[in-house]
C-alpha atoms as a PDB file:
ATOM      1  CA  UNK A   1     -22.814  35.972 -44.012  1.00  0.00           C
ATOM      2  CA  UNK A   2     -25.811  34.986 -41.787  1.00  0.00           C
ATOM      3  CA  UNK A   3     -25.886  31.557 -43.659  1.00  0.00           C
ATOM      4  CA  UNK A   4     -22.161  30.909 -42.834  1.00  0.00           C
ATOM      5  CA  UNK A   5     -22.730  31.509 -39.086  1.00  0.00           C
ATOM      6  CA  UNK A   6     -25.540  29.493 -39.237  1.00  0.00           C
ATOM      7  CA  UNK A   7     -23.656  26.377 -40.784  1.00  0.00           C
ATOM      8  CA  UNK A   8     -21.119  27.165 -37.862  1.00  0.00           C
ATOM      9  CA  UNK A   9     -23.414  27.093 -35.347  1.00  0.00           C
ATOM     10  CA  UNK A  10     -24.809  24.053 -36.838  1.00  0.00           C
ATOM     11  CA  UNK A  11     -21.119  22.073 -37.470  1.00  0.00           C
ATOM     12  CA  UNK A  12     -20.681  23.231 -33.798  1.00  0.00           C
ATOM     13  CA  UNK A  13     -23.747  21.820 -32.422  1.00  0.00           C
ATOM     14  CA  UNK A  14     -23.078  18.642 -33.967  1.00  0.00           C
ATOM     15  CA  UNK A  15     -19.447  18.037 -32.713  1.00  0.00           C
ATOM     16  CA  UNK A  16     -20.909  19.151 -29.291  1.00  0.00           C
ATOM     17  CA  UNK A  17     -24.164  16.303 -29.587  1.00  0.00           C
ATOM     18  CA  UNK A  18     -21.290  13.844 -31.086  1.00  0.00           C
ATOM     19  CA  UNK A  19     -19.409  14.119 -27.806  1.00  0.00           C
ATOM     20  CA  UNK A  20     -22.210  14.048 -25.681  1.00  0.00           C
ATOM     21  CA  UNK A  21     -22.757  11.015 -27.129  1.00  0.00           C
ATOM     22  CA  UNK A  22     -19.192   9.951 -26.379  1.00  0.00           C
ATOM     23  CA  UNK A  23     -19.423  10.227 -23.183  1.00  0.00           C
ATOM     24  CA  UNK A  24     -22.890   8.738 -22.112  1.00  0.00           C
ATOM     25  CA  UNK A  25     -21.453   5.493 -24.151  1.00  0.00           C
ATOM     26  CA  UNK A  26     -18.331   5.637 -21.926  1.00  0.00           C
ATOM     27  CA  UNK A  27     -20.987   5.686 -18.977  1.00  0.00           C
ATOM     28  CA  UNK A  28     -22.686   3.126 -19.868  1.00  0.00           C
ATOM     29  CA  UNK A  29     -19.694   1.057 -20.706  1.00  0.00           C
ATOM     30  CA  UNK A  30     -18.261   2.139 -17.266  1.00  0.00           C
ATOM     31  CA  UNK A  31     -21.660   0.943 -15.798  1.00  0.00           C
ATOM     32  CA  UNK A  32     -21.045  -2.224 -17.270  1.00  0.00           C
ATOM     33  CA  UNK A  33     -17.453  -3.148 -16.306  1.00  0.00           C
ATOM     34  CA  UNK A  34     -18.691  -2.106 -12.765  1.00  0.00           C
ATOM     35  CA  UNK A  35     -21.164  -5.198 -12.959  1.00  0.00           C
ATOM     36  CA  UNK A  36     -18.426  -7.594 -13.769  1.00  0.00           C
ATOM     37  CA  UNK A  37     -16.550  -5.787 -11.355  1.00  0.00           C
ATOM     38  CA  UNK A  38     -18.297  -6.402  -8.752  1.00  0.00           C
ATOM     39  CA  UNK A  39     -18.666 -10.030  -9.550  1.00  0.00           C
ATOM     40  CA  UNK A  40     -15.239 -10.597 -10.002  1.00  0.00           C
ATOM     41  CA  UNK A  41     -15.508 -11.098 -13.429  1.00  0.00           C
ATOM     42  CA  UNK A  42     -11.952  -8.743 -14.427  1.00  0.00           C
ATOM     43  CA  UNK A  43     -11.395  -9.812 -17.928  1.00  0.00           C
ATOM     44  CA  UNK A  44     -14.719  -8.614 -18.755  1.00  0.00           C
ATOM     45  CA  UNK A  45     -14.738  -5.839 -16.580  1.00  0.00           C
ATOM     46  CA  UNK A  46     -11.180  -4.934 -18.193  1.00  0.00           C
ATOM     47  CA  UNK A  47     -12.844  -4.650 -21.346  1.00  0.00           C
ATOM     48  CA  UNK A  48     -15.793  -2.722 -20.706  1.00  0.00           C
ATOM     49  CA  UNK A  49     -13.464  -0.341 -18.800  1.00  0.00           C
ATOM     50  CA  UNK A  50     -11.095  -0.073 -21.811  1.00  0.00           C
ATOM     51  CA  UNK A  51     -14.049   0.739 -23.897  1.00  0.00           C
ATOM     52  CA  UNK A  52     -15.544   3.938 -21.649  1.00  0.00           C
ATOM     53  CA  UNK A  53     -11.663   4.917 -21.621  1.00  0.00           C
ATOM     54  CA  UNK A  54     -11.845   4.700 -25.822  1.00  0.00           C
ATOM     55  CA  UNK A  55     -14.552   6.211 -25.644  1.00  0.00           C
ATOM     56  CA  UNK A  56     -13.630   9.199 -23.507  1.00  0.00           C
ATOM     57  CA  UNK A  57     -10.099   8.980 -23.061  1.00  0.00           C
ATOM     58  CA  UNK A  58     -10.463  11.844 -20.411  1.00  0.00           C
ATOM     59  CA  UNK A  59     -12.899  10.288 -18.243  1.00  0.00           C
ATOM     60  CA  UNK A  60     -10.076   9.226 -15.093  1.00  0.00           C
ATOM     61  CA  UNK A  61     -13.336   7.297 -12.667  1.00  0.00           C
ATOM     62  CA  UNK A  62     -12.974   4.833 -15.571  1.00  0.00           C
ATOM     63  CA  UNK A  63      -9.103   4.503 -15.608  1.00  0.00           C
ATOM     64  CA  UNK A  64      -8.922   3.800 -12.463  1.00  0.00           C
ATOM     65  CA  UNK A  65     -11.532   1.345 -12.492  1.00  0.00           C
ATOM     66  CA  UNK A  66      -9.300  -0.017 -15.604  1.00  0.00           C
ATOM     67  CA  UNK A  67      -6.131   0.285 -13.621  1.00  0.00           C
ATOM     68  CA  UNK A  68      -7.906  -1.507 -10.652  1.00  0.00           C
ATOM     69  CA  UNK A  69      -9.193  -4.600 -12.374  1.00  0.00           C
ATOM     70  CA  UNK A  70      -6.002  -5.055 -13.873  1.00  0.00           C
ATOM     71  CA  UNK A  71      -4.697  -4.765 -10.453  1.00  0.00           C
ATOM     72  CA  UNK A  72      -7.165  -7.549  -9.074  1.00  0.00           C
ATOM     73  CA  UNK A  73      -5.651  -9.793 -11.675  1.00  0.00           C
ATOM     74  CA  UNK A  74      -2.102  -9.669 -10.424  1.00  0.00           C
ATOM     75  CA  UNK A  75      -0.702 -12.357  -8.468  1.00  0.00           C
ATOM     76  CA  UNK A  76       1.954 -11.408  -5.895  1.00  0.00           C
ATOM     77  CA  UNK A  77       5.083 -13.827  -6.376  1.00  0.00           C
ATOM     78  CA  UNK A  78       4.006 -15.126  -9.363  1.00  0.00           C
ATOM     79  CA  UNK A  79       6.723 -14.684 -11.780  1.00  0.00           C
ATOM     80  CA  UNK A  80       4.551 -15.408 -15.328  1.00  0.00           C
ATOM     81  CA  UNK A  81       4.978 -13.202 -18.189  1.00  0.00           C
ATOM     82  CA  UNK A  82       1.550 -12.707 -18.544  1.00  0.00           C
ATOM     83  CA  UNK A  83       1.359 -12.009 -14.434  1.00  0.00           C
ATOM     84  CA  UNK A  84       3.956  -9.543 -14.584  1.00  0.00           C
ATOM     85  CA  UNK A  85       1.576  -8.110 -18.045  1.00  0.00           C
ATOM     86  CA  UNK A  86      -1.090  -7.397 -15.213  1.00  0.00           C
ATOM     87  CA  UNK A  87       1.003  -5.408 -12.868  1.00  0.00           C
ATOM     88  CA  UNK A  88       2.527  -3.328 -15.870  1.00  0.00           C
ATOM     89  CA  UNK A  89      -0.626  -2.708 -17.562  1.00  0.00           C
ATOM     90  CA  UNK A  90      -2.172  -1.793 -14.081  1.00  0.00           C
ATOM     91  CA  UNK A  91       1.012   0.493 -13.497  1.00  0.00           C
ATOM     92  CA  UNK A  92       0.726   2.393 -16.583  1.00  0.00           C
ATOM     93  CA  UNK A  93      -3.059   3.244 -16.448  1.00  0.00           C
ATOM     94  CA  UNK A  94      -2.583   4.544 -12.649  1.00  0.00           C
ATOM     95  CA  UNK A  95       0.365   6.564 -14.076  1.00  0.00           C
ATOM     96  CA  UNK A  96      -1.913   7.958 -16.869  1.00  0.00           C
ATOM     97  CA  UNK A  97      -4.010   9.001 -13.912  1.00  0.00           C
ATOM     98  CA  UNK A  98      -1.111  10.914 -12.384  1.00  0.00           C
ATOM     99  CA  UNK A  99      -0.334  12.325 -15.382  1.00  0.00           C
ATOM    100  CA  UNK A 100      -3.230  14.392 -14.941  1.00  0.00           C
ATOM    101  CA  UNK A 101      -3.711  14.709 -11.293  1.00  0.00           C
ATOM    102  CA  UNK A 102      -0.508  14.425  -9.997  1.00  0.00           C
ATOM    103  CA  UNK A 103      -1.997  13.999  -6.252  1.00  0.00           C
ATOM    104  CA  UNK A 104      -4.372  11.484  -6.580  1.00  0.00           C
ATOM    105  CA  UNK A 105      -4.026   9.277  -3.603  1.00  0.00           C
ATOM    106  CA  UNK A 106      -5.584   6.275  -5.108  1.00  0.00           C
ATOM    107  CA  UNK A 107      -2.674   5.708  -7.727  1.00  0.00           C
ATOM    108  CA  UNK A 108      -0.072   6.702  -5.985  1.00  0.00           C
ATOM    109  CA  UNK A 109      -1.277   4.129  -3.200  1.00  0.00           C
ATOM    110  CA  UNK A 110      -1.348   1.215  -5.833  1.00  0.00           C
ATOM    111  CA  UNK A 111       1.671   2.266  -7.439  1.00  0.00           C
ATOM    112  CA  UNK A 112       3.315   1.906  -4.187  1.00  0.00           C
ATOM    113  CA  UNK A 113       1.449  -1.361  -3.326  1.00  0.00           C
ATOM    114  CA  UNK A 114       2.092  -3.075  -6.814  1.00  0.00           C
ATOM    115  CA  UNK A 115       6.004  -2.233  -6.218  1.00  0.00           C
ATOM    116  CA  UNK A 116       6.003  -3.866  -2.426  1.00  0.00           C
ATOM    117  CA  UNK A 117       4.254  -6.751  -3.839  1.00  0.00           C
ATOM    118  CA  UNK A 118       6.855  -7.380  -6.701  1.00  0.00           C
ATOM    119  CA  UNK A 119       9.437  -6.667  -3.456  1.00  0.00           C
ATOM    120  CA  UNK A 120      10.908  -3.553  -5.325  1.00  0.00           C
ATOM    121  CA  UNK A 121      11.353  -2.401  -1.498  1.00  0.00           C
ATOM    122  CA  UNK A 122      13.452   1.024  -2.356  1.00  0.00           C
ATOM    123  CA  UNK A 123      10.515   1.570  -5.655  1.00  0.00           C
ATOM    124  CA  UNK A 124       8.101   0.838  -3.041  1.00  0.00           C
ATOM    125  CA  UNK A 125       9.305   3.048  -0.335  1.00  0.00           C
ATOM    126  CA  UNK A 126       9.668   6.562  -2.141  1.00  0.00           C
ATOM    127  CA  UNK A 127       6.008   5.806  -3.491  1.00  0.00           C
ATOM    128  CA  UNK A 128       5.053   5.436   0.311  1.00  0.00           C
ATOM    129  CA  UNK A 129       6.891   9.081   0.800  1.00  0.00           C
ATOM    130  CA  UNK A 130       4.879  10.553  -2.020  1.00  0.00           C
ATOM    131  CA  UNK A 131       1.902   9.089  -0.878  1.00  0.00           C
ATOM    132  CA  UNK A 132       2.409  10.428   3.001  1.00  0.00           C
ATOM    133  CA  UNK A 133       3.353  13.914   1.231  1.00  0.00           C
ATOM    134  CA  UNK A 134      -0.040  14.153  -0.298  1.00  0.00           C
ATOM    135  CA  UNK A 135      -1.721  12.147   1.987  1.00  0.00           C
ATOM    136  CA  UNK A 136       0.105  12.612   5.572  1.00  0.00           C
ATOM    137  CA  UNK A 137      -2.854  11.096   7.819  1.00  0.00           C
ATOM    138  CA  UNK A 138      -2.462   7.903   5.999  1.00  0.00           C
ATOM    139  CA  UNK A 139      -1.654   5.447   8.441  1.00  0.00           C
ATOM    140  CA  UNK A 140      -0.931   2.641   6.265  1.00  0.00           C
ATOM    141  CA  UNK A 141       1.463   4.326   4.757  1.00  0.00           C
ATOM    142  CA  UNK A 142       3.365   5.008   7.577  1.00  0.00           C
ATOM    143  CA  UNK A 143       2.894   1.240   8.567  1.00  0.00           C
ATOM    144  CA  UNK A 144       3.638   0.189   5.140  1.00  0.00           C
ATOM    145  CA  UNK A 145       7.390   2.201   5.683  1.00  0.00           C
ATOM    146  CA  UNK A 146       8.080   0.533   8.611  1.00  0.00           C
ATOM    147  CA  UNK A 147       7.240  -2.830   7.384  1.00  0.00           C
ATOM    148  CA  UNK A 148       9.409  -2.005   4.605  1.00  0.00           C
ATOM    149  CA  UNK A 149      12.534  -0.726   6.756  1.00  0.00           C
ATOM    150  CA  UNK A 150      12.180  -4.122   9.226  1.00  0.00           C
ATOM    151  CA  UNK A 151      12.476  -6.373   5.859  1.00  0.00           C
ATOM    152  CA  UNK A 152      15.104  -4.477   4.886  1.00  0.00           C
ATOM    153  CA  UNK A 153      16.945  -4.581   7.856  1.00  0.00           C
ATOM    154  CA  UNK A 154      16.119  -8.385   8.391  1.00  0.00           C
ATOM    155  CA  UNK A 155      18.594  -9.191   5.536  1.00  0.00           C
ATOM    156  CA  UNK A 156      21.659  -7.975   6.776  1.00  0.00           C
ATOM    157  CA  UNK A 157      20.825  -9.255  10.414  1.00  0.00           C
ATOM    158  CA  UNK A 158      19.796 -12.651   9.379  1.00  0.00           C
ATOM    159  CA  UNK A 159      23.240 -12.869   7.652  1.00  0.00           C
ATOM    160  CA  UNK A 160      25.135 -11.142  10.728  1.00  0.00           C
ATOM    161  CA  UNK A 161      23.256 -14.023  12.722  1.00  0.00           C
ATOM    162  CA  UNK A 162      23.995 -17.311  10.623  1.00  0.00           C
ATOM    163  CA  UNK A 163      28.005 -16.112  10.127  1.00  0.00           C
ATOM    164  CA  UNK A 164      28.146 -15.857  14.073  1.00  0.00           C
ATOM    165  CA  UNK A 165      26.517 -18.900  14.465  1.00  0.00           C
ATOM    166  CA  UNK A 166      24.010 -17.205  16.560  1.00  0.00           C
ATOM    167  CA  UNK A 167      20.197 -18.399  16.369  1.00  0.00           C
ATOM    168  CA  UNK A 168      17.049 -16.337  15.439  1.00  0.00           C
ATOM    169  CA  UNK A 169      16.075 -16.499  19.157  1.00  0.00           C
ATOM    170  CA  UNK A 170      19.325 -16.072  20.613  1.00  0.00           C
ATOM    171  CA  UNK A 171      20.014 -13.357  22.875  1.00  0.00           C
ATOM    172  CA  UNK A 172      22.180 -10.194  21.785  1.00  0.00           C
ATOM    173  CA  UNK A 173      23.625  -8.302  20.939  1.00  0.00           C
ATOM    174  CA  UNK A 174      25.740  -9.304  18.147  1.00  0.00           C
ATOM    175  CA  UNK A 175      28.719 -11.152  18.939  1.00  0.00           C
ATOM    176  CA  UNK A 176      31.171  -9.822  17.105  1.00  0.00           C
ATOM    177  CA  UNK A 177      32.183  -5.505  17.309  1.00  0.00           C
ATOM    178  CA  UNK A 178      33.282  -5.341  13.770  1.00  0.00           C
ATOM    179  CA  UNK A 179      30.440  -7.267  12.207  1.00  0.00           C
ATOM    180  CA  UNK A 180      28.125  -5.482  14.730  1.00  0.00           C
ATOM    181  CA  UNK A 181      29.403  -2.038  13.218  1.00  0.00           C
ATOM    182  CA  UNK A 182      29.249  -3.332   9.767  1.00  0.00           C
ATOM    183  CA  UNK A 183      25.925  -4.373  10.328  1.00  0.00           C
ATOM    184  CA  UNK A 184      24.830  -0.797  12.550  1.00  0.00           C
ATOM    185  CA  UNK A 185      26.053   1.261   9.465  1.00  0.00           C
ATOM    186  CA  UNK A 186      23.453  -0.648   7.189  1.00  0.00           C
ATOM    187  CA  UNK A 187      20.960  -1.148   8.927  1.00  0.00           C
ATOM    188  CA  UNK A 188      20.851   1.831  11.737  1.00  0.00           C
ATOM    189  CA  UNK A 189      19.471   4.993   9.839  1.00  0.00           C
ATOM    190  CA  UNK A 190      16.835   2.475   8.342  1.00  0.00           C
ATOM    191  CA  UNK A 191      15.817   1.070  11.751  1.00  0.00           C
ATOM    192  CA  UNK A 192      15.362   4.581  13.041  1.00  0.00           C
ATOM    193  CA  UNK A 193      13.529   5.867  10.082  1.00  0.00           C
ATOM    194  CA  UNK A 194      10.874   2.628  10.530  1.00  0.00           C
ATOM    195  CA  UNK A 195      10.456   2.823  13.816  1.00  0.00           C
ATOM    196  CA  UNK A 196       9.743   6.894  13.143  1.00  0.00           C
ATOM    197  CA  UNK A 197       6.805   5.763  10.285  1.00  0.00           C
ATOM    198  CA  UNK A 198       5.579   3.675  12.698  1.00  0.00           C
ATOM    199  CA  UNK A 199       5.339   6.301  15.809  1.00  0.00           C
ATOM    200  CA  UNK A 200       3.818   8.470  13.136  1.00  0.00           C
ATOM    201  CA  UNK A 201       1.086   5.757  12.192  1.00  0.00           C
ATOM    202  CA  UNK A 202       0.218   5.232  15.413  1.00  0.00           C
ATOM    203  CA  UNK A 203       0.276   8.743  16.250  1.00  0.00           C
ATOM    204  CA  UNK A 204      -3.019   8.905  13.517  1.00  0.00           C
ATOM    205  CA  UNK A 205      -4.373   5.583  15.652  1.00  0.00           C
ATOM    206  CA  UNK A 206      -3.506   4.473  18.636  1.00  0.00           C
ATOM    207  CA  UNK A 207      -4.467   1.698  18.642  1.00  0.00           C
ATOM    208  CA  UNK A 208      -3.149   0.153  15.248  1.00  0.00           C
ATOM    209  CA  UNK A 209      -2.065  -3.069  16.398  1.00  0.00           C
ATOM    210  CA  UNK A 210      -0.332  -4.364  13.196  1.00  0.00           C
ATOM    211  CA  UNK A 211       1.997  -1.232  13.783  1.00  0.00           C
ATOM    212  CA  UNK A 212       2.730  -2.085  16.949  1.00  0.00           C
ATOM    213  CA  UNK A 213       3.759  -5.508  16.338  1.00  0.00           C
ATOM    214  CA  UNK A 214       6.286  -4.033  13.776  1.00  0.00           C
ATOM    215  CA  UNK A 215       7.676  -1.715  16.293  1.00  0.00           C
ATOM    216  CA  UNK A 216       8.173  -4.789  18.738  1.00  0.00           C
ATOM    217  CA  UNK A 217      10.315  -6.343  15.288  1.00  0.00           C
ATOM    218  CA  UNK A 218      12.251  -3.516  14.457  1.00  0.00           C
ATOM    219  CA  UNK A 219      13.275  -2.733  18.415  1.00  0.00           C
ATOM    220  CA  UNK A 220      14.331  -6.116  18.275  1.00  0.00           C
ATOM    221  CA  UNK A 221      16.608  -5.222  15.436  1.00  0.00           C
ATOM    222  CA  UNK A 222      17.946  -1.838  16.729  1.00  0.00           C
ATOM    223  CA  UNK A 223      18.832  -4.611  19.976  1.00  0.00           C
ATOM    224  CA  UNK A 224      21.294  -6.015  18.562  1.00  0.00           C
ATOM    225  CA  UNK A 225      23.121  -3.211  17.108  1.00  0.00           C
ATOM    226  CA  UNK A 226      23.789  -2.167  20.834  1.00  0.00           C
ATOM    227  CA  UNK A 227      27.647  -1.749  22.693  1.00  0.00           C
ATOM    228  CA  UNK A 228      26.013  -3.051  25.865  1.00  0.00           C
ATOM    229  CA  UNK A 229      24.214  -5.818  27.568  1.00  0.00           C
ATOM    230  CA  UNK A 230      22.088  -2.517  29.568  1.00  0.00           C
ATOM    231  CA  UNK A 231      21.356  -0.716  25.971  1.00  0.00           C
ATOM    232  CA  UNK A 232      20.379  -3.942  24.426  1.00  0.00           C
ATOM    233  CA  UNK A 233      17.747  -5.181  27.549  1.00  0.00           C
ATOM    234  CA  UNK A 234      16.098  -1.216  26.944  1.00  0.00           C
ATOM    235  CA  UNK A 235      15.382  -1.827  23.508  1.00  0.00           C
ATOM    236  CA  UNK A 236      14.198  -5.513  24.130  1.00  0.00           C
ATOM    237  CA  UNK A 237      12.095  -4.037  26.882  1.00  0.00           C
ATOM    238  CA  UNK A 238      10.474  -1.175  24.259  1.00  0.00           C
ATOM    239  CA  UNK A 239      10.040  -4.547  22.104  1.00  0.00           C
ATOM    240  CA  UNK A 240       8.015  -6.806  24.999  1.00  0.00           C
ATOM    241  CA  UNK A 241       6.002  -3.587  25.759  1.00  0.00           C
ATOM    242  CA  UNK A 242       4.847  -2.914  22.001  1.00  0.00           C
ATOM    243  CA  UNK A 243       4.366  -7.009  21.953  1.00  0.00           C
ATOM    244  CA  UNK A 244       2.045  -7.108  24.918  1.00  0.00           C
ATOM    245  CA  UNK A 245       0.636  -3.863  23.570  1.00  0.00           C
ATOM    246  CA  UNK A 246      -0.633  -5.795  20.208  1.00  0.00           C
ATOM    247  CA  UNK A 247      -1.892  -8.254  22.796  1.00  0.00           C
ATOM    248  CA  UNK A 248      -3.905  -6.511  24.723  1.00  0.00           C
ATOM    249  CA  UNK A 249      -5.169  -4.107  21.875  1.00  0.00           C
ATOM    250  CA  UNK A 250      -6.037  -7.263  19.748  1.00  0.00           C
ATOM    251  CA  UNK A 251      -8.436  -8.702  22.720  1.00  0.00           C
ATOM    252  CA  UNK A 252     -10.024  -4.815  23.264  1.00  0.00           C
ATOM    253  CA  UNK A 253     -11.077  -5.314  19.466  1.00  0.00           C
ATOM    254  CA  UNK A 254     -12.181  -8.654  19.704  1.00  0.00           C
ATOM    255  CA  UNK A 255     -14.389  -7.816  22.735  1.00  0.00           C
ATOM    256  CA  UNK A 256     -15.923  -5.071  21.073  1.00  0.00           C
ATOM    257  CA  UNK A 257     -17.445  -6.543  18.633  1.00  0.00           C
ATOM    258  CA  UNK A 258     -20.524  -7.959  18.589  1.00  0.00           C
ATOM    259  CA  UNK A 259     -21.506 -11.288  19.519  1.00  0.00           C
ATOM    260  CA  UNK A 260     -24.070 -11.752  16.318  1.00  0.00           C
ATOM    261  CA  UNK A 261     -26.753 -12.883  18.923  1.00  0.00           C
ATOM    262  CA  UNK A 262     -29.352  -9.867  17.878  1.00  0.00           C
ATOM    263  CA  UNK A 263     -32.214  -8.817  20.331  1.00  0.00           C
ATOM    264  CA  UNK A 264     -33.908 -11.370  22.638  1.00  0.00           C
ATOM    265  CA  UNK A 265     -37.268 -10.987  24.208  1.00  0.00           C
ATOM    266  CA  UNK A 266     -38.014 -12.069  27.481  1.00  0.00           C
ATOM    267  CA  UNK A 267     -41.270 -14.082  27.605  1.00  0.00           C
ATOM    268  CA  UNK A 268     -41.108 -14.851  31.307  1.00  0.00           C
END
C-alpha cells in the first residue's frame, strides 16, 4: 500500500516538474518575442509569442502580447486578404483573452480600435460602451464615441448639403424643412449622444484638446438641424468657443514644454 502511494506521489511530482517546465519555456519564449517586439520585428515576435501560448495555453501576458503584434501588423484601409488575416487573427486572440477575463480593458480597447479602423462604426461603438462600462475614466473612449457619432452624422449632412446645393462652408441651417427633419431624425439622437461622450471626456480632462475640436464639429452639425436663424447662431457660437478653446489649450501645451536647452552656467 505504502509502495502505491509512493509511485503516486512520484507520478504526481513528475506531472507537477513537467509543467513547471512548461511554463519557464513559455517565459522564455515570451522573453524572446518581447525582443523582436521591441524591435519591430512582428513576424518573429508572432512566433515566439505563439510558442509561450503552446506552451502554456493559460498564460494571457503572452496572448496579448500575441494579439498585439498581430495588431502592429494591420494596416488600416488596406483591403488585402492577408491584411484583413492580421486584424482577424489579432481579434480572436484578444477575444480568447476575454474569454477568460471578461473585463480586461486592454482587449476590449483593441477590439474596439481594430473595428473603428476597419470603419465598422456601430461594431466599433458598442465596444467603446463596454469599454467605458469597465473602464468609465477612460477618456479616449469617450472621445473615441464622439468621433464616431460626428462621422456618422457627417454622412447624412454631407448628402443633405450637396442635394440643396449648399457648400461645406455655407451658412445654415438647412435649406429645406422636410429634408432638414429627415435629416434631424437621423442624425439628432446621435449628435446629442457625441456631444454627451465628449462632455464626459473632458469632464476626466479638461483640457483634452482633440475633444474639444470634435465638440466644435459636432455643434456645427446639431447647427444645422435648427428651425431658426437665433438657434442655429447659439450652436455655431458653442462651436467657435470649443474652436478657440483647442486654440488656446494647444499653445498652453506647447509652452509648457520644455525648450531642450538643459542647464547653462554663467561664467561671467
Amino acid at each position: 500500500m505504502k509502495r502505491k502511494a509512493l509511485v503516486v506521489l512520484a507520478v504526481a511530482a513528475m506531472t507537477v516538474f513537467a509543467t513547471s517546465c512548461q511554463k519557464l519555456k513559455a517565459r522564455d519564449q515570451l522573453n524572446k518575442g518581447v525582443q523582436a517586439f521591441k524591435n519591430a520585428q512582428y513576424p518573429a515576435a508572432v512566433e515566439k509569442f505563439k510558442t509561450a501560448v503552446e506552451l502554456d495555453p493559460g498564460f494571457d501576458t503572452a496572448r496579448l502580447y500575441l494579439a498585439t503584434a498581430y495588431m502592429q501588423q494591420y494596416i488600416p484601409g488596406a483591403d488585402s486578404p492577408e491584411n484583413m488575416q492580421m486584424a482577424t487573427a489579432a481579434r480572436d486572440q484578444f477575444q480568447k483573452v476575454l474569454d477568460k477575463d471578461p473585463k480586461n480593458t486592454l482587449a476590449i480597447a483593441s477590439i474596439a480600435s481594430l473595428l473603428f479602423n476597419q470603419k465598422k462604426l456601430d461594431e466599433a461603438n458598442e465596444w467603446y460602451l463596454k469599454l467605458v462600462s469597465v473602464d468609465p475614466k477612460n477618456k479616449e473612449a469617450y472621445y473615441t464615441l464622439g468621433v464616431i457619432a460626428w462621422t456618422k452624422a457627417l454622412v447624412a449632412n454631407g448628402e443633405a448639403r450637396a442635394k440643396l446645393g449648399m457648400k461645406p462652408d455655407d451658412p445654415g441651417p438647412l435649406k429645406d424643412k422636410k429634408v432638414r427633419a429627415a435629416v434631424a431624425e437621423k442624425n439628432s439622437s446621435i449628435i446629442d449622444e457625441g456631444i454627451k461622450n465628449l462632455d464626459r471626456s473632458l469632464q476626466i480632462d479638461p483640457e483634452y484638446d482633440d475633444a474639444m475640436a470634435y465638440e466644435n464639429l459636432l455643434y456645427r452639425q446639431k447647427a444645422d438641424l435648427e428651425e431658426t436663424t437665433e438657434t442655429y447662431k447659439a450652436d455655431i457660437d458653442k462651436a467657435n468657443d470649443y474652436f478657440q478653446k483647442t486654440i488656446d489649450t494647444r499653445k498652453i501645451k506647447a509652452e509648457r514644454k520644455p525648450t531642450g536647452g538643459g542647464i547653462t552656467t554663467d561664467t561671467k
